[in-house]
PDB file of N, CA and C in Angstrom:
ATOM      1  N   UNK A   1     106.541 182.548 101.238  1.00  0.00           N
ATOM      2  CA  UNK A   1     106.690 183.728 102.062  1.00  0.00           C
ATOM      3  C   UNK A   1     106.341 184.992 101.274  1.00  0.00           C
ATOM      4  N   UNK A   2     106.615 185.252 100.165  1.00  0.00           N
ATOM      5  CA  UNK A   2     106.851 186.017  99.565  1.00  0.00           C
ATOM      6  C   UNK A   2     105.254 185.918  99.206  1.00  0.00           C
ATOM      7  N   UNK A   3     104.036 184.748  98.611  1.00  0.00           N
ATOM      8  CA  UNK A   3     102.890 184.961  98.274  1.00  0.00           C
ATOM      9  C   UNK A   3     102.083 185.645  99.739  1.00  0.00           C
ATOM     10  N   UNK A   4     102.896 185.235 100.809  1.00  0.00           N
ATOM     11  CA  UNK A   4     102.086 185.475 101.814  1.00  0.00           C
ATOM     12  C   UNK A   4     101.793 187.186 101.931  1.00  0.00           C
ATOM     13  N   UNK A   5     102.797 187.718 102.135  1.00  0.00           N
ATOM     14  CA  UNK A   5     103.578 188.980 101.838  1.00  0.00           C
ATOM     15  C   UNK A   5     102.522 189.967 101.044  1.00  0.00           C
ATOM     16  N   UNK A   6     102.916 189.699 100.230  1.00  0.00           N
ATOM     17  CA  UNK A   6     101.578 190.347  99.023  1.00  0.00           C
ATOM     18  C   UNK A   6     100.574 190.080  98.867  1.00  0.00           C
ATOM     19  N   UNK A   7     100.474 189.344  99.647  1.00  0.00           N
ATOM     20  CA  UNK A   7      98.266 189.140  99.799  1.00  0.00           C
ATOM     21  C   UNK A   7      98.175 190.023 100.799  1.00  0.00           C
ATOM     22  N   UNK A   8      98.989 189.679 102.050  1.00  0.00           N
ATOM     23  CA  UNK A   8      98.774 190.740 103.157  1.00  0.00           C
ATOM     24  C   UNK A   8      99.023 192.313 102.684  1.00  0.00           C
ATOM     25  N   UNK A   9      99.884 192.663 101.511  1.00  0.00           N
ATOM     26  CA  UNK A   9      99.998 193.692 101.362  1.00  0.00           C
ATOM     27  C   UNK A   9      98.554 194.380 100.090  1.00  0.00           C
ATOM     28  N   UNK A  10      97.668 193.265  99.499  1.00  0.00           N
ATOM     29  CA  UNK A  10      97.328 193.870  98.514  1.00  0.00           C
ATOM     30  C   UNK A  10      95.734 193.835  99.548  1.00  0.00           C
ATOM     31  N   UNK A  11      95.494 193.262 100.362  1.00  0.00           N
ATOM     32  CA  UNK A  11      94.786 193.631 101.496  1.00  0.00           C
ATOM     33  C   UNK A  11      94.538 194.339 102.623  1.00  0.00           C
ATOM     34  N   UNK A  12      96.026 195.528 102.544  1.00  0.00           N
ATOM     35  CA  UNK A  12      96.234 196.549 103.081  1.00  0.00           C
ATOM     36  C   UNK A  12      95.565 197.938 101.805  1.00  0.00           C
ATOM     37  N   UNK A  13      95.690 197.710 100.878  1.00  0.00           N
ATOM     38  CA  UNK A  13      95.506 198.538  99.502  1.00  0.00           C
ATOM     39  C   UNK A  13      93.902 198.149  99.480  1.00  0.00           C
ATOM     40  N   UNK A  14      93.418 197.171  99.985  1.00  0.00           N
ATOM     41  CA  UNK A  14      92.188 197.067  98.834  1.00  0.00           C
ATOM     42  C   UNK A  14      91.241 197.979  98.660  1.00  0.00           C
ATOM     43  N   UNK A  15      90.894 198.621 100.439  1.00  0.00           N
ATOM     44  CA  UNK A  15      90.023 199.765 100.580  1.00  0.00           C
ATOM     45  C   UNK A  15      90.588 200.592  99.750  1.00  0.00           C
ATOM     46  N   UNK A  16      91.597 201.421  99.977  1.00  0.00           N
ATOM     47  CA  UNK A  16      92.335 202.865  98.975  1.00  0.00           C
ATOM     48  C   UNK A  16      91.665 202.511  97.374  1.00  0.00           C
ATOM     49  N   UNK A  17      92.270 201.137  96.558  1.00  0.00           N
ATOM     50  CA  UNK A  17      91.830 200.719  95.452  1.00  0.00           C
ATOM     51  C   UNK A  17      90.317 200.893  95.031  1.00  0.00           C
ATOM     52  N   UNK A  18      89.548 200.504  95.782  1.00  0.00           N
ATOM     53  CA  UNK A  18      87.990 200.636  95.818  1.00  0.00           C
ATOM     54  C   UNK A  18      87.579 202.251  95.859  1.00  0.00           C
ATOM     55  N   UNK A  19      88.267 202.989  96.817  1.00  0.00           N
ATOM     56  CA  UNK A  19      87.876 203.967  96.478  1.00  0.00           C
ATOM     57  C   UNK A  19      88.279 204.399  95.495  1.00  0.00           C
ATOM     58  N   UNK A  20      89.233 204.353  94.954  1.00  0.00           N
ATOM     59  CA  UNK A  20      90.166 205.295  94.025  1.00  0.00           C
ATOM     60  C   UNK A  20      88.915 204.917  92.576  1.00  0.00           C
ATOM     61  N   UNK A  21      88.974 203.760  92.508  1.00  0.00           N
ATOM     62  CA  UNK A  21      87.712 203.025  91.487  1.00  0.00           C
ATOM     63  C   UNK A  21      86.408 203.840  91.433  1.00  0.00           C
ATOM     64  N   UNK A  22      85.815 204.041  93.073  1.00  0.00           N
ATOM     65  CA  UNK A  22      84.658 204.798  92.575  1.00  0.00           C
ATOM     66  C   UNK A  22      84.498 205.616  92.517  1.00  0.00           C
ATOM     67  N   UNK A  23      85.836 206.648  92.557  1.00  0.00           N
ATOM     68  CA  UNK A  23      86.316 207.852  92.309  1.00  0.00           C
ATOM     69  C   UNK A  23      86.183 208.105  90.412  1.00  0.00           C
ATOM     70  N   UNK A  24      87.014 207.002  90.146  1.00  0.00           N
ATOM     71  CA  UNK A  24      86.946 207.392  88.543  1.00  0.00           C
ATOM     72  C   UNK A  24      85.676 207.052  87.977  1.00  0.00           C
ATOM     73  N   UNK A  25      84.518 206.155  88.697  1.00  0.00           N
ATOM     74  CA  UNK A  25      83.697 205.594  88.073  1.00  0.00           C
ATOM     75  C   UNK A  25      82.936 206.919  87.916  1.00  0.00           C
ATOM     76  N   UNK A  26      82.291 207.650  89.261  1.00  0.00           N
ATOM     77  CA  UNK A  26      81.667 207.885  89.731  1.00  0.00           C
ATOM     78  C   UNK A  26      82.382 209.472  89.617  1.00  0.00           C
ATOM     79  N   UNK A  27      83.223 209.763  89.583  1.00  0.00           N
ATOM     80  CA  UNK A  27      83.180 211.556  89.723  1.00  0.00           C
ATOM     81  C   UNK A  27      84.248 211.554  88.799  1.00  0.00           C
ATOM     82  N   UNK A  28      84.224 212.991  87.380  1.00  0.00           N
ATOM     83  CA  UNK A  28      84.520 212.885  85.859  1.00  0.00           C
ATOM     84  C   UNK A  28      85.529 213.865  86.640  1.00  0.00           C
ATOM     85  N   UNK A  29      86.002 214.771  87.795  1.00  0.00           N
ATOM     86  CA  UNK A  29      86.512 215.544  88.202  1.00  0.00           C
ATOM     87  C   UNK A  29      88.270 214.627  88.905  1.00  0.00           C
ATOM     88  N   UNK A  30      87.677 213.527  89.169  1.00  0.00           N
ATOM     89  CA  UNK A  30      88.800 212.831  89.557  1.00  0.00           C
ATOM     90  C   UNK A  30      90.028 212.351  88.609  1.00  0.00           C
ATOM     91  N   UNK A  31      89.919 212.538  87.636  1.00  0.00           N
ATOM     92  CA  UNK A  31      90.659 212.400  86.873  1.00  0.00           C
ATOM     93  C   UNK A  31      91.770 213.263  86.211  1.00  0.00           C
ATOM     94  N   UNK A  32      90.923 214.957  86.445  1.00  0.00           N
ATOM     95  CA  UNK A  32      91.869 215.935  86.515  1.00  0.00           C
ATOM     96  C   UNK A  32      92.725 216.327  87.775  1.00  0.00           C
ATOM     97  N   UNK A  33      91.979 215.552  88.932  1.00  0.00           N
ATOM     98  CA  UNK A  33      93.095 215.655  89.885  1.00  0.00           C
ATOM     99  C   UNK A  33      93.994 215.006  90.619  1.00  0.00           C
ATOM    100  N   UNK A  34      93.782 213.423  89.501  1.00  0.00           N
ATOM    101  CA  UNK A  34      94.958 212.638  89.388  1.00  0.00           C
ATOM    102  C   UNK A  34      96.160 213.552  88.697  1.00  0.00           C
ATOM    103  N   UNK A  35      96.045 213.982  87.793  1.00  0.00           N
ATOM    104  CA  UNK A  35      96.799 214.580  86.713  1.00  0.00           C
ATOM    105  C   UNK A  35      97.732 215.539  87.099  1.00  0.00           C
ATOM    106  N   UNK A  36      96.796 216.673  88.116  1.00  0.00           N
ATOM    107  CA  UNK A  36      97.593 217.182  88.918  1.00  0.00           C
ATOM    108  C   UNK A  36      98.168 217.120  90.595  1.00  0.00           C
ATOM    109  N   UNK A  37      98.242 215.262  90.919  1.00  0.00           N
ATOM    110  CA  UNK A  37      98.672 214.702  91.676  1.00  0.00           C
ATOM    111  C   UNK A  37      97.848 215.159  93.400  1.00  0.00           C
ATOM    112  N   UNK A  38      96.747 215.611  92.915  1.00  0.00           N
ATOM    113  CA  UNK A  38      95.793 216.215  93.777  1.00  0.00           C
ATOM    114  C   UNK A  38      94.726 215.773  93.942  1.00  0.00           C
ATOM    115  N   UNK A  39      94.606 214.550  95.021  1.00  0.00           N
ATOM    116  CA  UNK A  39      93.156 213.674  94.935  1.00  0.00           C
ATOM    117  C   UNK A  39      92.593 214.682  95.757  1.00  0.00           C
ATOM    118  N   UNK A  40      90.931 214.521  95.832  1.00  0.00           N
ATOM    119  CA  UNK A  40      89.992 215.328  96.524  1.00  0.00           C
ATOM    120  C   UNK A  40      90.717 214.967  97.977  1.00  0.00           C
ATOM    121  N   UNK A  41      90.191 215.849  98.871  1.00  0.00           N
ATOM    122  CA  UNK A  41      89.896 214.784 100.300  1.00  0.00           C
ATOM    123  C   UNK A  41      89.623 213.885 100.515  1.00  0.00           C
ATOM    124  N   UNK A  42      89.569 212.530 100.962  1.00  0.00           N
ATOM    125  CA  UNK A  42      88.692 211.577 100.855  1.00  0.00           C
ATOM    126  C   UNK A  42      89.152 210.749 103.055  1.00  0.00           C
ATOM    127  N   UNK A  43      88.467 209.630 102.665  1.00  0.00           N
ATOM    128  CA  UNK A  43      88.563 208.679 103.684  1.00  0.00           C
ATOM    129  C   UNK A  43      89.725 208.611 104.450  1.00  0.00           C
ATOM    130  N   UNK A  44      90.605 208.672 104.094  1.00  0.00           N
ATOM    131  CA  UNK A  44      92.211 208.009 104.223  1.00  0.00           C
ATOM    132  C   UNK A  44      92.123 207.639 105.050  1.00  0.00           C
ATOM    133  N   UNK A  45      91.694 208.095 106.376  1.00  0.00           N
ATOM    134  CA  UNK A  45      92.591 207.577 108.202  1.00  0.00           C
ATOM    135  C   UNK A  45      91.109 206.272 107.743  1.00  0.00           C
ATOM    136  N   UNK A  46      90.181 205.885 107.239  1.00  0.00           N
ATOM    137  CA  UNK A  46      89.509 204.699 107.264  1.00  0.00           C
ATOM    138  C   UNK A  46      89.560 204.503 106.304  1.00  0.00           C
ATOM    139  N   UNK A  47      90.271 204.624 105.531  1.00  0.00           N
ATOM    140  CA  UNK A  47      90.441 203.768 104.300  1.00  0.00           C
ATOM    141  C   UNK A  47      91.857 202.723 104.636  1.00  0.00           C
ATOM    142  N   UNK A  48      92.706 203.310 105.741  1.00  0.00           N
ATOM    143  CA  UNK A  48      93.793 202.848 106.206  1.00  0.00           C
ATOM    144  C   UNK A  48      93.456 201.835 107.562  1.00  0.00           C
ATOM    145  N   UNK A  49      92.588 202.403 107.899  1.00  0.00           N
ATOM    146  CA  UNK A  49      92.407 201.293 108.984  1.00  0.00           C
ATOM    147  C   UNK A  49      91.607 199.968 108.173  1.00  0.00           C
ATOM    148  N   UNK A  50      90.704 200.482 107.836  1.00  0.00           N
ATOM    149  CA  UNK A  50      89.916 198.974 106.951  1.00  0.00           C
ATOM    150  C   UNK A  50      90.739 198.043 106.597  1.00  0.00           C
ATOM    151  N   UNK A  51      91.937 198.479 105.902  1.00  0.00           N
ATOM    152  CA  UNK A  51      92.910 197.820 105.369  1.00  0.00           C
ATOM    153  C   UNK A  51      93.959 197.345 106.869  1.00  0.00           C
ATOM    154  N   UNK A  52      93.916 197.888 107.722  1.00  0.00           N
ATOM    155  CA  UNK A  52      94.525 197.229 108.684  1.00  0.00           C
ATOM    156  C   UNK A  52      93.294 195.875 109.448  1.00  0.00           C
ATOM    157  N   UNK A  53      92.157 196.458 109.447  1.00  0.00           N
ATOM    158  CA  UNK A  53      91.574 195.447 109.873  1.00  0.00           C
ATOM    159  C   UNK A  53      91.518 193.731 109.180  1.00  0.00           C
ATOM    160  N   UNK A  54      91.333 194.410 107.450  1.00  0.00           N
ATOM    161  CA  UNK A  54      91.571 192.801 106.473  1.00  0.00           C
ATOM    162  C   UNK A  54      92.900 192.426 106.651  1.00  0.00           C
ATOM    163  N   UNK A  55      93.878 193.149 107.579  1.00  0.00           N
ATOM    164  CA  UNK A  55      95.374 191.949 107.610  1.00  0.00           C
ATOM    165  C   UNK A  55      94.898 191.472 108.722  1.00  0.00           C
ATOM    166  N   UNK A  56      94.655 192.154 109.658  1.00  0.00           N
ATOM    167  CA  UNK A  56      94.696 191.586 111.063  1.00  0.00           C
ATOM    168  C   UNK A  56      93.880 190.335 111.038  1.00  0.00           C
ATOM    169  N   UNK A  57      92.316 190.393 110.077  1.00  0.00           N
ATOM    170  CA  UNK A  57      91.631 189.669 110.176  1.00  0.00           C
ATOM    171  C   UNK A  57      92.477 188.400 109.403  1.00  0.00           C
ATOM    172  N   UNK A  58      92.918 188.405 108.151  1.00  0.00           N
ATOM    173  CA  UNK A  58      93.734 187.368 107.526  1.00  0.00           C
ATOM    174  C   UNK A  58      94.790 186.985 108.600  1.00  0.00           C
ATOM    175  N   UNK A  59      95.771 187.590 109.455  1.00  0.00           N
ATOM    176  CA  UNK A  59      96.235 186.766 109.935  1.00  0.00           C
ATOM    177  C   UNK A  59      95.876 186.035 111.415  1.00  0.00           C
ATOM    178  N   UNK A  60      94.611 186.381 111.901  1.00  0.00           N
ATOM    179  CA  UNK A  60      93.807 185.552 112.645  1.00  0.00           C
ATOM    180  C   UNK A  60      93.876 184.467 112.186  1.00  0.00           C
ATOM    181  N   UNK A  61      93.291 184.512 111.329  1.00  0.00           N
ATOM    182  CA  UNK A  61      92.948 183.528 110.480  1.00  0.00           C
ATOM    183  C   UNK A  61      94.036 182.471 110.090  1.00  0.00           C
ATOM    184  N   UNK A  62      94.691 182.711 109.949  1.00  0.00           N
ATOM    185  CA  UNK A  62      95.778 181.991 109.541  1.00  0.00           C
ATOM    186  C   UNK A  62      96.655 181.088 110.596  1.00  0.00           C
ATOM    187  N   UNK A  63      96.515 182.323 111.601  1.00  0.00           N
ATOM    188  CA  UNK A  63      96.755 180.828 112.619  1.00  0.00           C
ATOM    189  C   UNK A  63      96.090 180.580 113.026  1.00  0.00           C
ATOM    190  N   UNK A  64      94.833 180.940 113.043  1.00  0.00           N
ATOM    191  CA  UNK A  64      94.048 179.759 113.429  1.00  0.00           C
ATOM    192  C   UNK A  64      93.748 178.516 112.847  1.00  0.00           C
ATOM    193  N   UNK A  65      93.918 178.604 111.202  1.00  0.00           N
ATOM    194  CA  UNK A  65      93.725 177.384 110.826  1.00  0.00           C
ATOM    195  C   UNK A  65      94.376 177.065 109.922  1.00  0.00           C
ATOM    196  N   UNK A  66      96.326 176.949 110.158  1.00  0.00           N
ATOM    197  CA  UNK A  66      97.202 176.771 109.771  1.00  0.00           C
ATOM    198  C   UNK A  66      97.374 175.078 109.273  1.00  0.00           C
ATOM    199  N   UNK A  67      96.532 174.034 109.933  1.00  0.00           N
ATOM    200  CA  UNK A  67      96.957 172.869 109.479  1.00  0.00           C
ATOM    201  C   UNK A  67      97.344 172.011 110.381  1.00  0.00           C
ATOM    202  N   UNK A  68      98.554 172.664 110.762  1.00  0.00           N
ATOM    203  CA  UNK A  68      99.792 171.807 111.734  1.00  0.00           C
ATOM    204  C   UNK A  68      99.266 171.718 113.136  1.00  0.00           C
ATOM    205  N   UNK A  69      99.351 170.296 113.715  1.00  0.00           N
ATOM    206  CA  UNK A  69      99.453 169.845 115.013  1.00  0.00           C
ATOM    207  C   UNK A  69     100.493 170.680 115.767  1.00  0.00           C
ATOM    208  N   UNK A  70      99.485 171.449 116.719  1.00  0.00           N
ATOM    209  CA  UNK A  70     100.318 172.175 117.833  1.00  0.00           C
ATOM    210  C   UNK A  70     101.033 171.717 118.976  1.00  0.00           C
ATOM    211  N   UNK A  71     100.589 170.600 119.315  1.00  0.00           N
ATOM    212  CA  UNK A  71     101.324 169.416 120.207  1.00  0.00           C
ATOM    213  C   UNK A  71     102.719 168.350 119.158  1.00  0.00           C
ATOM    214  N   UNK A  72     102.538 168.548 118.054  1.00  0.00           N
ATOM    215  CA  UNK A  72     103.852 167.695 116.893  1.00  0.00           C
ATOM    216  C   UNK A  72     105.137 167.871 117.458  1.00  0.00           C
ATOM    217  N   UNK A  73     106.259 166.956 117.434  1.00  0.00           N
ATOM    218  CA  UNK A  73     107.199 167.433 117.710  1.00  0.00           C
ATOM    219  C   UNK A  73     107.644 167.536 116.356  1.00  0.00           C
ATOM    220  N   UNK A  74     108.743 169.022 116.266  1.00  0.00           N
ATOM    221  CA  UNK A  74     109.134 168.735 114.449  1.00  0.00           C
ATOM    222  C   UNK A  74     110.707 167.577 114.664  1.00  0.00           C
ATOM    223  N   UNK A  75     110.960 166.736 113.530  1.00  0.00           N
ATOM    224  CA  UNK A  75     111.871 166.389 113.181  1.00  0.00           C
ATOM    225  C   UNK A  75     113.019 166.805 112.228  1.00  0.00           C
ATOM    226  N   UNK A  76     113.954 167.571 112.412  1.00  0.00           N
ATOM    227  CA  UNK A  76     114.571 168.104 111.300  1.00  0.00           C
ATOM    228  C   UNK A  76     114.955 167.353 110.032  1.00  0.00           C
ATOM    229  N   UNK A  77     115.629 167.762 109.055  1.00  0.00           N
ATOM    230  CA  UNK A  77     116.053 167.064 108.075  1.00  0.00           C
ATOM    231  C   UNK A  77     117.742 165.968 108.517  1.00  0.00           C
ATOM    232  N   UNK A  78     117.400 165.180 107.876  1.00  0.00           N
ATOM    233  CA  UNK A  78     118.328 164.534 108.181  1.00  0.00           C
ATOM    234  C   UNK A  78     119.476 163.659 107.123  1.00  0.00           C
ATOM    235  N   UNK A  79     120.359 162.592 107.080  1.00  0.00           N
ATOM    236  CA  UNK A  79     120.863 161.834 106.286  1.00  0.00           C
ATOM    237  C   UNK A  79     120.523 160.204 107.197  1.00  0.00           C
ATOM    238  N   UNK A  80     120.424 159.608 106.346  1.00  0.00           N
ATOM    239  CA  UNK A  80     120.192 158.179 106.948  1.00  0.00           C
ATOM    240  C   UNK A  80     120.555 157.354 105.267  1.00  0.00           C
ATOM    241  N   UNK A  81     121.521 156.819 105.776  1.00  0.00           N
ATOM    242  CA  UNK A  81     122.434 155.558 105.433  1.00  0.00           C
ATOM    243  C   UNK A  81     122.822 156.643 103.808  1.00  0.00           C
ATOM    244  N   UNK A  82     123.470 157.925 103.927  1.00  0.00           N
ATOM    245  CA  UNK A  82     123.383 158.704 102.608  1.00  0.00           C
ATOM    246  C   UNK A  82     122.902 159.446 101.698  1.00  0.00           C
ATOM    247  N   UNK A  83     121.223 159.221 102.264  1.00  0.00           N
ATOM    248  CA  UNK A  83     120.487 159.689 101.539  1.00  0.00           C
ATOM    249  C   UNK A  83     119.799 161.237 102.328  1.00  0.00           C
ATOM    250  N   UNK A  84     119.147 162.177 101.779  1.00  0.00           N
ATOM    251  CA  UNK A  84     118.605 163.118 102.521  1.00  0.00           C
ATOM    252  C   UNK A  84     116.873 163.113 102.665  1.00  0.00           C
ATOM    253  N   UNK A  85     117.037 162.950 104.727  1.00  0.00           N
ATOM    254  CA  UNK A  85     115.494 162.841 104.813  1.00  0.00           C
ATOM    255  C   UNK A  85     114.830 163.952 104.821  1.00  0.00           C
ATOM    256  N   UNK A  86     113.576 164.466 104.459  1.00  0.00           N
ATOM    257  CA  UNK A  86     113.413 165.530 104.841  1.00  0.00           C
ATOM    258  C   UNK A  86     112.749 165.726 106.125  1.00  0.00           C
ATOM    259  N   UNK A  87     112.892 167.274 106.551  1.00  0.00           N
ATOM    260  CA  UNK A  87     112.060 167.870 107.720  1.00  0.00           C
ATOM    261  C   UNK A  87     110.425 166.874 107.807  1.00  0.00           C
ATOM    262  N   UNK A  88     110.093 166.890 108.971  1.00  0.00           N
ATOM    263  CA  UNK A  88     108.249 166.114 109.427  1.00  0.00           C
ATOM    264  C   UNK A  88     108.422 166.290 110.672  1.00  0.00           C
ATOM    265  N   UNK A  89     106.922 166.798 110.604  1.00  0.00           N
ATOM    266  CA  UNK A  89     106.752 166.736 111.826  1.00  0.00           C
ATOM    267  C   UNK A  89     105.451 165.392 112.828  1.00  0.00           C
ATOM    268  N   UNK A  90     105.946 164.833 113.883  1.00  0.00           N
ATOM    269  CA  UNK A  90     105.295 163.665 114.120  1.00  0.00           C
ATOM    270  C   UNK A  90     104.277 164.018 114.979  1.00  0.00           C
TER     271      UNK A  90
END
């Protein structure tokens, strides 16, 4: 849960990251206005959506091709004769 979490979240960041990158690559000015917590103008309202589009698109994706039989019934976990069965689904 938790890997899921932070992929979706570092795929919300990736656009911002990319820019911020060809910010320092690419302009020697960006760096003094990191410093004084003052980025240029830039993209933001599409640098924020891009990043909404790579979750949305990842979690398309994800259920779409999650694995699991959508018709399965699940079986919970169980005990049989003492021992513990686990969760399956049939």
């Amino acid at each position: 849960m938790v890997k899921s979490v932070l992929l979706h979240i570092g795929l919300l960041l990736l656009p911002s990251a990319f820019f911020l990158a060809w910010l320092f690559i690419f302009r020697r000015h960006a760096i003094a206005a990191l410093k004084r917590w003052h980025l240029p103008e830039g993209p933001w309202m599409w640098l924020i959506l891009g990043g909404l589009i790579l979750v949305s698109a990842s979690l398309v994706t994800l259920a779409l091709t999650d694995g699991y039989d959508k018709d399965a019934t699940y079986e919970p976990a169980h005990y049989e004769e003492g021992e513990l069965v686990p969760g399956r689904t049939e």
